[in-house]
C-alpha atoms as a PDB file:
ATOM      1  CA  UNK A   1     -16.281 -13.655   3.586  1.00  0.00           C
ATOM      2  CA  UNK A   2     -18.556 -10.445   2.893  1.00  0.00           C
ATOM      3  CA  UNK A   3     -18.529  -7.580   0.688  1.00  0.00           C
ATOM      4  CA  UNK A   4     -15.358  -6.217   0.741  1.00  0.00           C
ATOM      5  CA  UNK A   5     -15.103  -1.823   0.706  1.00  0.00           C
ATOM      6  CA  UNK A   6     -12.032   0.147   0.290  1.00  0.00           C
ATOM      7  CA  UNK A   7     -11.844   3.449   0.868  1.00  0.00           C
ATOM      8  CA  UNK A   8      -9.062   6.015   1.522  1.00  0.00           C
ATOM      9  CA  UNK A   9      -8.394   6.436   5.241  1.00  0.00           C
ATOM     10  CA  UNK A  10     -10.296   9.381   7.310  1.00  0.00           C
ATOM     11  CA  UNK A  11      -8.762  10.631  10.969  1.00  0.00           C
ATOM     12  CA  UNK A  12     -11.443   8.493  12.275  1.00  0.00           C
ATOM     13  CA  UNK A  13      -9.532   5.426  10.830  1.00  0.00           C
ATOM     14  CA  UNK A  14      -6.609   5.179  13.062  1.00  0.00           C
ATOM     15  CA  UNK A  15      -7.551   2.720  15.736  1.00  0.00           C
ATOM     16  CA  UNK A  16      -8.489   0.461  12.529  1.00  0.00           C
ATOM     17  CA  UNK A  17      -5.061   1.325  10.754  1.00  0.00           C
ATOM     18  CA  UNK A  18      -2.502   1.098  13.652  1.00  0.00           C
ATOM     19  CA  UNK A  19      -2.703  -2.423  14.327  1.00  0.00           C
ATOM     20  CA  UNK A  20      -2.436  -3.201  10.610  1.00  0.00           C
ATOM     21  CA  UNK A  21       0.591  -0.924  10.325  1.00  0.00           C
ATOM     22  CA  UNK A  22       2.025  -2.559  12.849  1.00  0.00           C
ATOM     23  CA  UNK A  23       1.744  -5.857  11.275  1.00  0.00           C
ATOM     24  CA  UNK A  24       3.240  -4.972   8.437  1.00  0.00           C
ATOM     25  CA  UNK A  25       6.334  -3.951  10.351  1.00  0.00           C
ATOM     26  CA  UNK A  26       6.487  -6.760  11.341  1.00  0.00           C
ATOM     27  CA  UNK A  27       6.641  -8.575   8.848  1.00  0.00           C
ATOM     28  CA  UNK A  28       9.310  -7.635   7.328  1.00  0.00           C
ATOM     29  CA  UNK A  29      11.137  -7.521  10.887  1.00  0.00           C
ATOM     30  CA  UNK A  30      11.535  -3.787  11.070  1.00  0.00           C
ATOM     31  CA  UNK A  31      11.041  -1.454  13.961  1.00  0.00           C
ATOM     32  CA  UNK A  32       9.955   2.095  13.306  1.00  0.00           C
ATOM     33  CA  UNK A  33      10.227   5.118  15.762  1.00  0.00           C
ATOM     34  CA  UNK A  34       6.706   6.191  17.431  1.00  0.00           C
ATOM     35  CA  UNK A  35       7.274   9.581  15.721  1.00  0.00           C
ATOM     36  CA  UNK A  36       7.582   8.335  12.571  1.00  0.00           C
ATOM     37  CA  UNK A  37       4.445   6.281  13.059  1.00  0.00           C
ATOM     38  CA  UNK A  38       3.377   9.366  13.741  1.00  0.00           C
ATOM     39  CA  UNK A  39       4.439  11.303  10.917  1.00  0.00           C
ATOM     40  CA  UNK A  40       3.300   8.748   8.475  1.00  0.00           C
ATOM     41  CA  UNK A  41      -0.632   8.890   9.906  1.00  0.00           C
ATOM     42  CA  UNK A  42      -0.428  12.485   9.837  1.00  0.00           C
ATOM     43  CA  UNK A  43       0.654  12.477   6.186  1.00  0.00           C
ATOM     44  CA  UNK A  44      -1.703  10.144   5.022  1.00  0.00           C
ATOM     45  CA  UNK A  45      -4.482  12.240   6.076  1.00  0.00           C
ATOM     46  CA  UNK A  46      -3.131  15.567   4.594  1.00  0.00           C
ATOM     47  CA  UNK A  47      -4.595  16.672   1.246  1.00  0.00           C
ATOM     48  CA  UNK A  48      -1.544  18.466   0.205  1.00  0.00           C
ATOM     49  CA  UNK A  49       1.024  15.665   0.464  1.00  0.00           C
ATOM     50  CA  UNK A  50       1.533  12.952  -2.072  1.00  0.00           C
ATOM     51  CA  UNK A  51       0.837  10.068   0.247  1.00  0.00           C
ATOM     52  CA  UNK A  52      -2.258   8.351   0.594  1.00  0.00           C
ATOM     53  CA  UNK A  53      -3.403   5.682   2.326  1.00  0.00           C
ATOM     54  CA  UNK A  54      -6.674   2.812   1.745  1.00  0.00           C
ATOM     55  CA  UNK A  55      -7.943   0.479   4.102  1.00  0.00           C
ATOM     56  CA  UNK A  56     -10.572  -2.619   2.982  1.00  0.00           C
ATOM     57  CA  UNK A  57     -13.282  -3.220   5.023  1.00  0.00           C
ATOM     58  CA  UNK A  58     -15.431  -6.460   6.156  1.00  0.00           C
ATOM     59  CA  UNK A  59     -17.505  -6.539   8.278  1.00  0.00           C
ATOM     60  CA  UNK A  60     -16.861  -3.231   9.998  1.00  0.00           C
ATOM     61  CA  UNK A  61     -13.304  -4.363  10.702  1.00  0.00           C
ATOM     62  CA  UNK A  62     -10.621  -3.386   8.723  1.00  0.00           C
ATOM     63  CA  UNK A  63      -8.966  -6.547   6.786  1.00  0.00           C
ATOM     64  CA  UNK A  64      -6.333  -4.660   4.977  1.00  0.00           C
ATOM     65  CA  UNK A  65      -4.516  -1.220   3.923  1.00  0.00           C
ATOM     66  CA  UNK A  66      -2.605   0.073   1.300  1.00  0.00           C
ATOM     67  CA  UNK A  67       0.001   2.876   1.163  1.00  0.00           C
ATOM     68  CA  UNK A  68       0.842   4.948  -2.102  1.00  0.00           C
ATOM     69  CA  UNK A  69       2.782   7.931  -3.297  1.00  0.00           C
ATOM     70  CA  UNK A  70       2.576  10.438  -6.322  1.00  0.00           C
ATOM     71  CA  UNK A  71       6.287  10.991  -7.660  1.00  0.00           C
ATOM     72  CA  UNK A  72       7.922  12.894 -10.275  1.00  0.00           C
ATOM     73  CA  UNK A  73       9.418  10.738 -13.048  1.00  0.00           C
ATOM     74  CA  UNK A  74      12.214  12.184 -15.916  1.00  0.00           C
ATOM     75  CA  UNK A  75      10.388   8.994 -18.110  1.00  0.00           C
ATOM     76  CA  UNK A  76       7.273  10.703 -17.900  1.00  0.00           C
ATOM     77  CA  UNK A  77       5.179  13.834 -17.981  1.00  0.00           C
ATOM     78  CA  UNK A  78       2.625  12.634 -15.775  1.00  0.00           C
ATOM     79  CA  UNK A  79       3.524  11.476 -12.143  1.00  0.00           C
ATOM     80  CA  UNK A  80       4.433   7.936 -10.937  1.00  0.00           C
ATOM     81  CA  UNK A  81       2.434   6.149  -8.169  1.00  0.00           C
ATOM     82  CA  UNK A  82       4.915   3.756  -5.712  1.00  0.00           C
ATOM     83  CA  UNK A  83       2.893   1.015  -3.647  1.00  0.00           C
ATOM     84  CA  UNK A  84       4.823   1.160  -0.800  1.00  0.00           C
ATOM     85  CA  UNK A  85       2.768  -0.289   1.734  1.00  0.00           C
ATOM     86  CA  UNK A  86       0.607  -3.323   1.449  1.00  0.00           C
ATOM     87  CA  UNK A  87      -0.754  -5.925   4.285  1.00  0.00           C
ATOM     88  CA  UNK A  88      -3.514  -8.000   4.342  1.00  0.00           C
ATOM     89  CA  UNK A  89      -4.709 -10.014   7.992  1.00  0.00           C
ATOM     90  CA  UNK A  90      -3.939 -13.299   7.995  1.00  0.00           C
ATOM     91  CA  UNK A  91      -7.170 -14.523   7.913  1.00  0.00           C
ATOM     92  CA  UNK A  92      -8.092 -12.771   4.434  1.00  0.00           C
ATOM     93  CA  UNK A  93      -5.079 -13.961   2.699  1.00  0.00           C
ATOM     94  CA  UNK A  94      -6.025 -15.685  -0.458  1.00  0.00           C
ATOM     95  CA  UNK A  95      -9.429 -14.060  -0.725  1.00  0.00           C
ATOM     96  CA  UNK A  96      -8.592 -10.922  -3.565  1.00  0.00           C
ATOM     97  CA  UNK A  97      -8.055  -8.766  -0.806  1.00  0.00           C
ATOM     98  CA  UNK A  98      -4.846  -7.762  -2.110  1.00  0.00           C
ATOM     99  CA  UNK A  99      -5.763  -7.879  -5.483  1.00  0.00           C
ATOM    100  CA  UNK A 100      -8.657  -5.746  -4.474  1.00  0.00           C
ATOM    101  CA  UNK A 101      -6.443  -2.813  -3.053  1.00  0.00           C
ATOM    102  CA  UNK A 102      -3.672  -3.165  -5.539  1.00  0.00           C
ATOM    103  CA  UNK A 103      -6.792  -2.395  -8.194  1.00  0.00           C
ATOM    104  CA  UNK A 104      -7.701   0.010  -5.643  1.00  0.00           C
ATOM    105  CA  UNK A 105      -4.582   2.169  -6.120  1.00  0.00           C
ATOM    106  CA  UNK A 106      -4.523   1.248 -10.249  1.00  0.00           C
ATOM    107  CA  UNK A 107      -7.994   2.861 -10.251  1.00  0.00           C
ATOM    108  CA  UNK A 108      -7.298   5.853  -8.195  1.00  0.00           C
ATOM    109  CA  UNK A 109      -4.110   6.701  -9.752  1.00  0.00           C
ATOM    110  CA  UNK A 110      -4.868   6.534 -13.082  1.00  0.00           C
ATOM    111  CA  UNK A 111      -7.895   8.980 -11.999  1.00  0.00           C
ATOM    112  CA  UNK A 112      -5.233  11.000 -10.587  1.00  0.00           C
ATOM    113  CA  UNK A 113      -3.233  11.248 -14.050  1.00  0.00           C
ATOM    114  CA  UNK A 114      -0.416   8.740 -13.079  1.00  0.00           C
ATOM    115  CA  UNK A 115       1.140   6.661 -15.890  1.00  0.00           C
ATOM    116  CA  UNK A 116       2.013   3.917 -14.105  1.00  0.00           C
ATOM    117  CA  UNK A 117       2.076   1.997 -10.388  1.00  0.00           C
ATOM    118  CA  UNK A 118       5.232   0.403  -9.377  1.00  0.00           C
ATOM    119  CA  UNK A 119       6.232  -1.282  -6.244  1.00  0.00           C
ATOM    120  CA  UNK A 120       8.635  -3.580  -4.571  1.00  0.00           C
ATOM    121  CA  UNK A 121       8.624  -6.710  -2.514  1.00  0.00           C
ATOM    122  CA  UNK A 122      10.930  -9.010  -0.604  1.00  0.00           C
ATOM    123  CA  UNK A 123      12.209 -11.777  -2.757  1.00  0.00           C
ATOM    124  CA  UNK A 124      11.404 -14.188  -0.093  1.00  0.00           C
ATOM    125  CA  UNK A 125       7.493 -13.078  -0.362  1.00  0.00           C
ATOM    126  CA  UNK A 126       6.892 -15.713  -2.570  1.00  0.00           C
ATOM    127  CA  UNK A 127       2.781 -15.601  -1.649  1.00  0.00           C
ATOM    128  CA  UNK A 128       2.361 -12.059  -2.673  1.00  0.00           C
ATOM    129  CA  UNK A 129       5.221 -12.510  -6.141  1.00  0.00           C
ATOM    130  CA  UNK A 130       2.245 -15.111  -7.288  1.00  0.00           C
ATOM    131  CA  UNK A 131      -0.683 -12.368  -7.288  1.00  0.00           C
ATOM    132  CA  UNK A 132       1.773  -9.681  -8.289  1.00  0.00           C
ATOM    133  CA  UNK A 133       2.734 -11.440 -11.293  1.00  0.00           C
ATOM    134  CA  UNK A 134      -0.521 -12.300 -12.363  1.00  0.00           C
ATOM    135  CA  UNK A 135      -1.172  -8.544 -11.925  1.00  0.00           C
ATOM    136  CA  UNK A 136       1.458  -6.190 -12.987  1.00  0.00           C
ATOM    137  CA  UNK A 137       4.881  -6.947 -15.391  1.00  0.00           C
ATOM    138  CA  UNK A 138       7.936  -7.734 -13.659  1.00  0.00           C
ATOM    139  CA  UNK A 139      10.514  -5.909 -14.980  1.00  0.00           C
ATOM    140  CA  UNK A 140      13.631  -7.817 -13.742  1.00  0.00           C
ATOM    141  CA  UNK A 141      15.403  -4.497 -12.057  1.00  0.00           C
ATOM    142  CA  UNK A 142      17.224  -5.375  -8.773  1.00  0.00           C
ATOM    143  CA  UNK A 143      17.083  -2.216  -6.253  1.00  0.00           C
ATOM    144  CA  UNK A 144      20.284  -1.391  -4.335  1.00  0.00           C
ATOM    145  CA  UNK A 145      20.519   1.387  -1.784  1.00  0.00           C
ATOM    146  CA  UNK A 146      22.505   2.826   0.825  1.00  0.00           C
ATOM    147  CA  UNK A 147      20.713   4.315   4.114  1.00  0.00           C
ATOM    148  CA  UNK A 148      21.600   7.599   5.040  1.00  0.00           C
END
């Protein structure tokens, strides 16, 4: 595989990002309105909301993206960073493309005065548990929540 560039998504980026979004939908077997999909583009582009958004490049063809938002924490003075979004094609699995935009986000948030990066995954995702845990701490919480 070639050089591998991440950068944070421009407007020009969203023929690249949609089919990757997409993916990662479906994945985890979830269907999302259009405006939503929508919604979630149009914040990741806008400077004044907490949500930003990465894609990894070979190639010229985007091989992966990365979602992440700034929170308040009452742990903390400085903000939190969630990794809520992460996907990498198929065909790049394996290669430290994930590891690549998980350091991605470390990097940028810490340069952004977080204190920490925190993020879920399925606990049948037993590919991606391997890198996290060679990556990050798992902390041994169990989330619960109720949709609204």
């Amino acid at each position: 595989m070639s050089q591998i560039a991440i950068r944070q998504v421009t407007a020009d980026d969203h023929a690249a990002w949609l089919p990757l979004w997409q993916a990662y939908l479906r994945f985890y077997n979830t269907e999302l309105p259009d405006a939503v999909t929508r919604s979630t583009w149009q914040r990741l582009l806008d400077p004044s909301e907490p949500t930003h958004g990465a894609l990894a490049w070979a190639d010229g063809k985007a091989v992966g993206m990365v979602h992440f938002i700034y929170h308040r924490s009452n742990w903390s003075i400085e903000n939190a960073c969630y990794l809520q979004d992460l996907l990498v094609t198929p065909e790049t699995r394996g290669t430290g493309v994930g590891r690549q935009l998980i350091e991605f986000v470390y990097t940028t948030a810490k340069a952004d005065g977080c204190c920490d990066v925190h993020w879920l995954t399925h606990e049948t995702n037993a590919t991606a548990i391997q890198l996290y845990e060679r990556i990050a701490e798992r902390p041994g919480f169990i989330q619960f929540r109720k949709d609204l």
